[in-house]
PDB file of N, CA and C in Angstrom:
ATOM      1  N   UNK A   1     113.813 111.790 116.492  1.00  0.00           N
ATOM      2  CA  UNK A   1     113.153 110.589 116.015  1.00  0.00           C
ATOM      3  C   UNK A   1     113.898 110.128 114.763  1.00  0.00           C
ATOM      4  N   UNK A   2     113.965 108.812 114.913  1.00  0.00           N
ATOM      5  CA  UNK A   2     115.371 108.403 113.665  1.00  0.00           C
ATOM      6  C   UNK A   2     113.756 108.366 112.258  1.00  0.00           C
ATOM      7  N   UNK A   3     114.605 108.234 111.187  1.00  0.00           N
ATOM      8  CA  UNK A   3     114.096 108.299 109.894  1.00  0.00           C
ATOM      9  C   UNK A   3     113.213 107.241 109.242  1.00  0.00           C
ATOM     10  N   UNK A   4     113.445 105.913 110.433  1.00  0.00           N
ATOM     11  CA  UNK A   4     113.047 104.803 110.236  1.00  0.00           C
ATOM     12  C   UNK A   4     111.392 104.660 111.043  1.00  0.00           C
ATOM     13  N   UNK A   5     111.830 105.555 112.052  1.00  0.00           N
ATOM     14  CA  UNK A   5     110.218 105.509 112.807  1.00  0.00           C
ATOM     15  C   UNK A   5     109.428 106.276 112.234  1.00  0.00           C
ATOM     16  N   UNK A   6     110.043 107.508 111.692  1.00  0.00           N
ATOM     17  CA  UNK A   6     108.884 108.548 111.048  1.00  0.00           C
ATOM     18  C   UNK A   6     108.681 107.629 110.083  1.00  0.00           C
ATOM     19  N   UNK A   7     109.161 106.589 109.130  1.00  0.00           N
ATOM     20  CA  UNK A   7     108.622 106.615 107.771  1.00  0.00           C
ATOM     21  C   UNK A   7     107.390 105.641 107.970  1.00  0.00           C
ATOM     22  N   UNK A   8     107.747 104.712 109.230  1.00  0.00           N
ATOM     23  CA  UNK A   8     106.676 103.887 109.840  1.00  0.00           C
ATOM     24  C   UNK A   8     105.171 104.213 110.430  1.00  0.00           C
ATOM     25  N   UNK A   9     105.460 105.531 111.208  1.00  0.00           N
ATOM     26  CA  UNK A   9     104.558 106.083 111.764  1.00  0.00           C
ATOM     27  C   UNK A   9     103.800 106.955 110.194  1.00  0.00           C
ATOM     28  N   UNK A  10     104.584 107.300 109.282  1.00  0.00           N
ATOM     29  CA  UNK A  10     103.460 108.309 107.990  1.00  0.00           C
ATOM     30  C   UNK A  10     102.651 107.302 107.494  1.00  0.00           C
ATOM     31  N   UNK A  11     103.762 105.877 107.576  1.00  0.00           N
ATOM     32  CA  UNK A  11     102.961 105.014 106.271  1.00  0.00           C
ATOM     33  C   UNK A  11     101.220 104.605 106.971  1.00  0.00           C
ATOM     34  N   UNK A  12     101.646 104.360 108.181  1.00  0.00           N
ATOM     35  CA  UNK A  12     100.725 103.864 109.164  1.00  0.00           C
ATOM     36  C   UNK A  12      99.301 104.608 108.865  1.00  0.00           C
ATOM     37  N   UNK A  13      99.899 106.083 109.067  1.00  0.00           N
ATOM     38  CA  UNK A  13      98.696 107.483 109.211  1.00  0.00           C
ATOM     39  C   UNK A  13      98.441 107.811 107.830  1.00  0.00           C
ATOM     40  N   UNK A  14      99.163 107.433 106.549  1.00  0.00           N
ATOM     41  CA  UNK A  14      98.659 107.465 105.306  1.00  0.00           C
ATOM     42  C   UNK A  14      98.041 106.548 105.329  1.00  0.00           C
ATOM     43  N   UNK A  15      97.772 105.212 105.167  1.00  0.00           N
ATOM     44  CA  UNK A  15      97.089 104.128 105.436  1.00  0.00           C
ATOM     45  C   UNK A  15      95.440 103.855 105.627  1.00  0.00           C
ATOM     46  N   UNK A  16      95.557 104.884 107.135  1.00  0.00           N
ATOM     47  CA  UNK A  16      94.766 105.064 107.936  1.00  0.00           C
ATOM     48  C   UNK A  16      93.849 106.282 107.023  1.00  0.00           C
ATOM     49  N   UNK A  17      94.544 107.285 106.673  1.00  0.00           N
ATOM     50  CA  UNK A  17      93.890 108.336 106.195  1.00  0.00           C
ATOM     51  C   UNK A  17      93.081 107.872 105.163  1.00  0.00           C
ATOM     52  N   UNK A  18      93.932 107.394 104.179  1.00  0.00           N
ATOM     53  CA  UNK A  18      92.889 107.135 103.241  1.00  0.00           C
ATOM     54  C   UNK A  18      91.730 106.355 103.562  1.00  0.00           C
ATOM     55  N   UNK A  19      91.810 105.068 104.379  1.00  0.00           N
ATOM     56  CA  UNK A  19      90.496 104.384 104.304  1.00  0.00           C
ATOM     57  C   UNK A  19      89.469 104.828 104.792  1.00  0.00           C
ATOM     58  N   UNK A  20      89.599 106.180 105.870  1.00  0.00           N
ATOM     59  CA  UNK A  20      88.505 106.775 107.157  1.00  0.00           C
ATOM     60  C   UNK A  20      88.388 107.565 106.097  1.00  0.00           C
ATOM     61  N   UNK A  21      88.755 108.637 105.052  1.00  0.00           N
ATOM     62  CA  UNK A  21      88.632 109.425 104.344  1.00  0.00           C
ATOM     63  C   UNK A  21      87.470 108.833 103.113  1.00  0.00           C
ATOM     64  N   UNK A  22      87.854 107.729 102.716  1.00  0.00           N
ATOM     65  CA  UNK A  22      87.063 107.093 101.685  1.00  0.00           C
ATOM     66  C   UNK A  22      85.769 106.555 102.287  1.00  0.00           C
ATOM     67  N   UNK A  23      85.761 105.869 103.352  1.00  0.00           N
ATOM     68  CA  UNK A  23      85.024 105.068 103.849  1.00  0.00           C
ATOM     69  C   UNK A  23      83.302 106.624 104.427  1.00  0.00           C
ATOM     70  N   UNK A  24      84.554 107.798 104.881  1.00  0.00           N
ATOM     71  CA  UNK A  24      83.457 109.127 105.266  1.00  0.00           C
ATOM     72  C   UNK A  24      83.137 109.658 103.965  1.00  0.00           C
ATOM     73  N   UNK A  25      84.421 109.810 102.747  1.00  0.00           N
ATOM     74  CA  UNK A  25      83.357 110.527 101.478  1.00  0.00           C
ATOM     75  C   UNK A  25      82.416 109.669 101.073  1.00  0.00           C
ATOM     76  N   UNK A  26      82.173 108.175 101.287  1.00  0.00           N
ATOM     77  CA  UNK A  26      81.009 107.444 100.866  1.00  0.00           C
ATOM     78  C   UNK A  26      79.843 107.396 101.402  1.00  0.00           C
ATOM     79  N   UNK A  27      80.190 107.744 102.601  1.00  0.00           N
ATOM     80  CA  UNK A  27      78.829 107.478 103.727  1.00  0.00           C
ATOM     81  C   UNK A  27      78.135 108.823 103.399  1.00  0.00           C
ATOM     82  N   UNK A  28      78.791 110.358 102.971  1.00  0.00           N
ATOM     83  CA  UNK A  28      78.326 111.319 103.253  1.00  0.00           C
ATOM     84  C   UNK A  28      77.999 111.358 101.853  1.00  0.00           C
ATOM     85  N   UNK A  29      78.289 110.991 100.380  1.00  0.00           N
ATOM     86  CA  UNK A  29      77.804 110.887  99.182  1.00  0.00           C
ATOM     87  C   UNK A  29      76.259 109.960  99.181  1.00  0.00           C
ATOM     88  N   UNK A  30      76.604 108.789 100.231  1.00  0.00           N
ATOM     89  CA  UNK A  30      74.785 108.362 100.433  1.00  0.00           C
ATOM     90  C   UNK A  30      74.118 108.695 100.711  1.00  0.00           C
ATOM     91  N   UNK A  31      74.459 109.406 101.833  1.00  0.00           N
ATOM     92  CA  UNK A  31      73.287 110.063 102.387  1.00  0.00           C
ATOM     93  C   UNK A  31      72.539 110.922 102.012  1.00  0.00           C
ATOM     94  N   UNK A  32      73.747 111.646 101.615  1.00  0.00           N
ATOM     95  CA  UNK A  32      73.197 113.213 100.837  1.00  0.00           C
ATOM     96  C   UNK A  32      73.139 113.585  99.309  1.00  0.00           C
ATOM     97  N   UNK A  33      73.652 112.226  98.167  1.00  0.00           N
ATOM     98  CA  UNK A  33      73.760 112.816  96.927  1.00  0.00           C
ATOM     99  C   UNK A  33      72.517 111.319  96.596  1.00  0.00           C
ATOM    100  N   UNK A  34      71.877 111.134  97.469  1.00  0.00           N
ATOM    101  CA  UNK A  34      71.136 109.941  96.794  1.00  0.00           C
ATOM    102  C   UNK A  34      69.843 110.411  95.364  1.00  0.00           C
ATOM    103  N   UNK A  35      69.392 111.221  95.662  1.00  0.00           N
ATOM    104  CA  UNK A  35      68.676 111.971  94.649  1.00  0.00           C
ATOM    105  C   UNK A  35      69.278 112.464  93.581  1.00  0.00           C
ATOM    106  N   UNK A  36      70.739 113.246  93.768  1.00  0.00           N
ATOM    107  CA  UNK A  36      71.252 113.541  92.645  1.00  0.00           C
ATOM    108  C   UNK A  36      71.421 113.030  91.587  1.00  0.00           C
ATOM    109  N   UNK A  37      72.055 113.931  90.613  1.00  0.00           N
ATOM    110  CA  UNK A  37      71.965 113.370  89.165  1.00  0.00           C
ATOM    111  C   UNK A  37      73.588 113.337  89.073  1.00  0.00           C
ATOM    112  N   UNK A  38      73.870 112.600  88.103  1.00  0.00           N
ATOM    113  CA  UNK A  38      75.399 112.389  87.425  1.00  0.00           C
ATOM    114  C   UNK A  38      75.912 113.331  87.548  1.00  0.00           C
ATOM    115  N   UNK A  39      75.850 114.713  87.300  1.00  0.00           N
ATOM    116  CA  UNK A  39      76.760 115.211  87.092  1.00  0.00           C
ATOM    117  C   UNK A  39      77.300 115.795  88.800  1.00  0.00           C
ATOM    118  N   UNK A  40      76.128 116.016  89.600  1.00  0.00           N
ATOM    119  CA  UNK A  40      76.543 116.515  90.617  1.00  0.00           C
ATOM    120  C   UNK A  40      77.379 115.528  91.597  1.00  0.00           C
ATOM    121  N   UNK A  41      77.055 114.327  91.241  1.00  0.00           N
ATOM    122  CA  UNK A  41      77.917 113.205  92.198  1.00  0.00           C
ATOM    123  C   UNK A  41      79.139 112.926  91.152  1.00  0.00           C
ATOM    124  N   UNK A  42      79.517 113.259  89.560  1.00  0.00           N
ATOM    125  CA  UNK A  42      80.582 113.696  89.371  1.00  0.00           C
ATOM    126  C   UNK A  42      81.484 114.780  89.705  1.00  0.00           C
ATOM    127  N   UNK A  43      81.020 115.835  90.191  1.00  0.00           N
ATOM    128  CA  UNK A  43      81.877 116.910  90.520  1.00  0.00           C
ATOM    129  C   UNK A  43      81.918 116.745  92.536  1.00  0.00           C
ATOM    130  N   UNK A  44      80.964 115.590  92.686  1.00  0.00           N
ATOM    131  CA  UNK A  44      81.423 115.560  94.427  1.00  0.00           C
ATOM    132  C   UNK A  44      82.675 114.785  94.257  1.00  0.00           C
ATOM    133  N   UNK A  45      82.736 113.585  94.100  1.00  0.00           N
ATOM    134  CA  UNK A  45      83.439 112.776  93.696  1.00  0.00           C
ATOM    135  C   UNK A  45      84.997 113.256  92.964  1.00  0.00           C
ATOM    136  N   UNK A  46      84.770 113.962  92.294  1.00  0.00           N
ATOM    137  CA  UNK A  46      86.074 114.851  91.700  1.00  0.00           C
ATOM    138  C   UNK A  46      86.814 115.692  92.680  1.00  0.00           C
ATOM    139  N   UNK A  47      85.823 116.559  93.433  1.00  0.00           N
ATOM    140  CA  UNK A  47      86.456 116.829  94.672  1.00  0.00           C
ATOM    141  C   UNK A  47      86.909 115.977  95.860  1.00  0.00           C
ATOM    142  N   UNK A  48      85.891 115.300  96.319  1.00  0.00           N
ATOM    143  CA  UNK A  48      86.588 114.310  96.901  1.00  0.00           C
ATOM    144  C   UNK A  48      87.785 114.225  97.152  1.00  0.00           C
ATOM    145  N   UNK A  49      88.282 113.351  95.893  1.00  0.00           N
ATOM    146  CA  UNK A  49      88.974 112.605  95.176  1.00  0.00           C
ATOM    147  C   UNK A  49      90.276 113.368  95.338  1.00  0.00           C
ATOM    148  N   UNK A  50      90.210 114.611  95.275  1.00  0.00           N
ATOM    149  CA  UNK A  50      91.348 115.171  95.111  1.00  0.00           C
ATOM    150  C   UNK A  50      92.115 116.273  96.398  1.00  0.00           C
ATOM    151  N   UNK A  51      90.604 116.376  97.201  1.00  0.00           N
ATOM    152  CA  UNK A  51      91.122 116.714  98.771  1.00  0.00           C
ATOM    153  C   UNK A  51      91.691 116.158  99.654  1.00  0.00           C
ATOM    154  N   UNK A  52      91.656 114.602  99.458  1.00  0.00           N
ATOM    155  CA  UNK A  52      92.157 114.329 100.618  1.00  0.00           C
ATOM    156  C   UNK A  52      93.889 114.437 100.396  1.00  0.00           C
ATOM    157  N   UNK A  53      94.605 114.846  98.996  1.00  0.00           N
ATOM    158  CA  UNK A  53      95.895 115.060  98.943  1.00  0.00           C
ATOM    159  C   UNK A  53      96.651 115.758  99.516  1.00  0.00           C
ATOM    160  N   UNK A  54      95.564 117.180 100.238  1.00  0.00           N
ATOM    161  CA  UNK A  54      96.373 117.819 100.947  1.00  0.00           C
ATOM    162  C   UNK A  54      96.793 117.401 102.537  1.00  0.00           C
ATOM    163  N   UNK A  55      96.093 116.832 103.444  1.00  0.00           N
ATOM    164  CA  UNK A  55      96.444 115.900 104.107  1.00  0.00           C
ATOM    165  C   UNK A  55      97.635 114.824 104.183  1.00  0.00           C
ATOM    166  N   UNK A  56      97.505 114.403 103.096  1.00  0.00           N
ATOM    167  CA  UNK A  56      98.936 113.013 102.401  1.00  0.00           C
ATOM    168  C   UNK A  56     100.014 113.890 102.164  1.00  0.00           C
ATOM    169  N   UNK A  57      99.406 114.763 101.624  1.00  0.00           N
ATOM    170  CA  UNK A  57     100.922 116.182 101.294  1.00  0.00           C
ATOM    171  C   UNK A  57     101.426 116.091 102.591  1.00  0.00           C
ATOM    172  N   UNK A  58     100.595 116.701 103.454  1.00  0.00           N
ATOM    173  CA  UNK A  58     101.317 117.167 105.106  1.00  0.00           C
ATOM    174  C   UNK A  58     102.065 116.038 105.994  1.00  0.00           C
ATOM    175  N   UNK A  59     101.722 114.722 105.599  1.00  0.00           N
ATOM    176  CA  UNK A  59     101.876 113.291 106.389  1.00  0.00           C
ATOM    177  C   UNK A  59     103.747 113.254 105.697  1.00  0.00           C
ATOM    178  N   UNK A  60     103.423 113.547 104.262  1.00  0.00           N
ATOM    179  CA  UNK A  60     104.523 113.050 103.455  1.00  0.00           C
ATOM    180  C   UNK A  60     105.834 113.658 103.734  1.00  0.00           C
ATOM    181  N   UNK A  61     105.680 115.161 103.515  1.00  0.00           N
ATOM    182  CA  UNK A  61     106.049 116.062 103.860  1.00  0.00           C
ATOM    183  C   UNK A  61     107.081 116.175 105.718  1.00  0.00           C
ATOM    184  N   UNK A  62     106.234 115.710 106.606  1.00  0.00           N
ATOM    185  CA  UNK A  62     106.846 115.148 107.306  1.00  0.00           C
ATOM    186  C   UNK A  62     107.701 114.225 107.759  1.00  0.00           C
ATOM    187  N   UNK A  63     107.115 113.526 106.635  1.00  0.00           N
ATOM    188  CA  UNK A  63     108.055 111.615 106.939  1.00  0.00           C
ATOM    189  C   UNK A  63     109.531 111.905 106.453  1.00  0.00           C
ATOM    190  N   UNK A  64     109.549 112.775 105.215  1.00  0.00           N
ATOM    191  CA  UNK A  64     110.744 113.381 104.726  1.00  0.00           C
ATOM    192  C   UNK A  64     111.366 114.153 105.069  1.00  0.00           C
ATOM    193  N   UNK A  65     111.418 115.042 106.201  1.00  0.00           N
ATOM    194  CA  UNK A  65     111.992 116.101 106.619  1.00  0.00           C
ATOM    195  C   UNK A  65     113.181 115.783 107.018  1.00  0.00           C
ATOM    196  N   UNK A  66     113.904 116.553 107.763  1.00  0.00           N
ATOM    197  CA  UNK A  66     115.397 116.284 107.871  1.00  0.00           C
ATOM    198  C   UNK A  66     115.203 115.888 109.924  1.00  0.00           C
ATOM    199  N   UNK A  67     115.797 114.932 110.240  1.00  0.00           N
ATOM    200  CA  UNK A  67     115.445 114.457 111.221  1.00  0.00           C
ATOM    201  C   UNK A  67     116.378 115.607 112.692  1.00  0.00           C
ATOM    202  N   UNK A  68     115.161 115.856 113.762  1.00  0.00           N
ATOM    203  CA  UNK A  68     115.691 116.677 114.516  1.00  0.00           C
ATOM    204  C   UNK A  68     117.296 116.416 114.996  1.00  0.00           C
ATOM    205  N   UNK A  69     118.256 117.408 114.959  1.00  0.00           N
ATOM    206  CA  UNK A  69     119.430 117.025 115.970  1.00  0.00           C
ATOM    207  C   UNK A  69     119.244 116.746 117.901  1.00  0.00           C
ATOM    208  N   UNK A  70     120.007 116.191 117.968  1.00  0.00           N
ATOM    209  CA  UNK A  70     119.913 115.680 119.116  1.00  0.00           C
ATOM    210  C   UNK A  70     120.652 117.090 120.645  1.00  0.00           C
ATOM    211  N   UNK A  71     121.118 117.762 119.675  1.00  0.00           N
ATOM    212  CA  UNK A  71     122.257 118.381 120.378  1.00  0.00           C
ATOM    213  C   UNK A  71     121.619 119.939 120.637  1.00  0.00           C
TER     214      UNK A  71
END
């Protein structure tokens, strides 16, 4: 796969990741932190926030790799 399709296909699935990622940590912070207090929907939110990197790591990580030989 040339270097030009992977970088198309990560940006696509980074894209994608984040908004289904944001769009699910919100739905699941309503539902379930509606009672909470500040601090606990600060430390959801902090996590959150910072999980979905390992995912983007793995997308990225790929887009950059050294492209298979053909031979």
């Amino acid at each position: 796969m040339s270097v030009r399709v992977k970088k198309l296909i990560g940006t696509v699935l980074l894209v994608a990741l984040v908004v289904i990622y944001a769009l699910l940590a919100t739905a699941i912070a309503t539902a379930r932190l509606a009672e909470s207090g500040a601090l606990v929907h600060l430390a959801y939110f902090l996590f959150t926030g910072l999980l979905w990197i390992l995912p983007a790591m793995a997308i990225i990580k790929w887009m950059v790799g050294p492209p298979k030989s053909r031979s």
